[in-house]
Protein backbone atom coordinates (compact mmCIF):
# COMPACT_ATOMS: atom_id res chain seq x y z
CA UNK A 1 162.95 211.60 25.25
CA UNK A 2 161.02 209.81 27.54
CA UNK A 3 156.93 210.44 27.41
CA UNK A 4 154.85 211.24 30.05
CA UNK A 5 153.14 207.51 30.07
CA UNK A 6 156.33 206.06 30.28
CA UNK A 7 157.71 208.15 33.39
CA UNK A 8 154.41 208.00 35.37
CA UNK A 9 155.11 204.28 34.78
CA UNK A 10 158.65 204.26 35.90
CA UNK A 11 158.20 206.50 38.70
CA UNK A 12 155.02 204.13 40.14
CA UNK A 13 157.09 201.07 39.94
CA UNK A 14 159.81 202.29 41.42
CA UNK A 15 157.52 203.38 44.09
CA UNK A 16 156.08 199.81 44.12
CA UNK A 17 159.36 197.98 44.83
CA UNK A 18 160.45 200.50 47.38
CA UNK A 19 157.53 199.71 49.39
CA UNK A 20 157.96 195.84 48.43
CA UNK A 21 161.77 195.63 50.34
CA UNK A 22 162.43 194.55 54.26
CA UNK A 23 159.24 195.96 56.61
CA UNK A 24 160.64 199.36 58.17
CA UNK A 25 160.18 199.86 61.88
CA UNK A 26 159.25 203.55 61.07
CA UNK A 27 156.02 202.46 59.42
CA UNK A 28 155.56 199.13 61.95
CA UNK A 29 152.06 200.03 63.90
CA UNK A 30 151.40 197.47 66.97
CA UNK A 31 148.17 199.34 68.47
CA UNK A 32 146.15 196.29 66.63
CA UNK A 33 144.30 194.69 69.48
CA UNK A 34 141.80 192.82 68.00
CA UNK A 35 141.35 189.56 70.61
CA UNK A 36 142.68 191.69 73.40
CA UNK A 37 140.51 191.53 76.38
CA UNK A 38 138.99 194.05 77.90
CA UNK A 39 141.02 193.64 81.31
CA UNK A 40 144.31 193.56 79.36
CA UNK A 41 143.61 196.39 76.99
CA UNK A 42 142.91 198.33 80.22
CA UNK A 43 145.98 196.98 81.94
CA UNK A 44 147.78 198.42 78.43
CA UNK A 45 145.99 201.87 79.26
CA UNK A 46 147.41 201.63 82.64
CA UNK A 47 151.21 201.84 82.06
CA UNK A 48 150.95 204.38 79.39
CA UNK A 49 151.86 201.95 76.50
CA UNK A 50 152.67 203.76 73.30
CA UNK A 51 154.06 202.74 70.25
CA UNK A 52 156.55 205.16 70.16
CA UNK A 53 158.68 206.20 73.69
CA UNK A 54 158.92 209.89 74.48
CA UNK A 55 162.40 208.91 76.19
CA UNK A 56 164.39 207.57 73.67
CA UNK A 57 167.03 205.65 76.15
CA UNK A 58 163.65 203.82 77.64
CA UNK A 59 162.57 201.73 74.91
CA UNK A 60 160.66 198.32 74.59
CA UNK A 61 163.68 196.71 73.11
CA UNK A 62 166.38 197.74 76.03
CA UNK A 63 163.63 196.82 78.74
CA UNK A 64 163.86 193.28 80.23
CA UNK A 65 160.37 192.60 79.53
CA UNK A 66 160.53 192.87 76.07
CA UNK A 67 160.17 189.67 74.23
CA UNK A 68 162.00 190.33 70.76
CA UNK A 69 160.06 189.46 67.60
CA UNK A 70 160.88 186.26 65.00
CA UNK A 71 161.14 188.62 62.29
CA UNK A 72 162.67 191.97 61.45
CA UNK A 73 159.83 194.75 61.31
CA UNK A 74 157.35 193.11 63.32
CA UNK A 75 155.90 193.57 66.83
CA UNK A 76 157.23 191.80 69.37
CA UNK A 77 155.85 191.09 72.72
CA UNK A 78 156.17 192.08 76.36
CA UNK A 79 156.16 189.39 79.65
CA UNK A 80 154.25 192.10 81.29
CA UNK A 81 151.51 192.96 78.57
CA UNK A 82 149.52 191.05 76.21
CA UNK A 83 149.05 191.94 72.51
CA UNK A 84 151.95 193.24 70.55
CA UNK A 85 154.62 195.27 71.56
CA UNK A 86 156.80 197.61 69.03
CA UNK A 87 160.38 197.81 69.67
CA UNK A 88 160.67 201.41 69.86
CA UNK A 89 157.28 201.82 72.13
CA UNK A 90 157.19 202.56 75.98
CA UNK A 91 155.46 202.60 79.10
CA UNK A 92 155.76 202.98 82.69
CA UNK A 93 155.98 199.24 83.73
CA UNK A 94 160.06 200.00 81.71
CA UNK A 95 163.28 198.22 83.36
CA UNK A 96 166.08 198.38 81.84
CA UNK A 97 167.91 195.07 80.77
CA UNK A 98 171.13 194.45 82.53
């Protein structure tokens, strides 16, 4: 029979190396715009961008101006906007690739 030390430790590393594995889009923020200027922050503001879309068929990653990211679970970046860009975010500057 296992004691209670023993699980808490079990269950808190298995917790641990859950959160160690590939970086999950569903937790990916890109709303960090530290060295953003002001302008471009307010040209962000302009188009709506949001990290998530509310239309699900107008995404970041199926607009043209999306520039894809080096690395899985990372922001990427858009030819239209400065600072980062997640895949599944939006805005009203959208068109979609062809």
């Amino acid at each position: 029979m296992l004691g209670r030390r023993h699980f808490l430790l079990s269950v808190s590393a298995a917790a641990l190396a859950a959160g160690c594995g590939k970086p999950s889009r569903e937790n990916l923020s890109c709303m960090d715009l530290t060295g953003v200027s002001t302008d471009d922050v307010i040209a962000r503001n302009a188009v709506t961008y949001m990290d998530r879309s509310r239309d699900k068929t107008k995404t970041c990653e199926s607009c043209v101006q999306f520039v894809a990211p080096k690395t899985d679970g990372t922001c990427g970046s858009c030819k239209v906007l400065k600072g980062p860009v997640h895949p599944d975010g939006g805005c009203t500057a959208y068109a979609k690739k062809t």
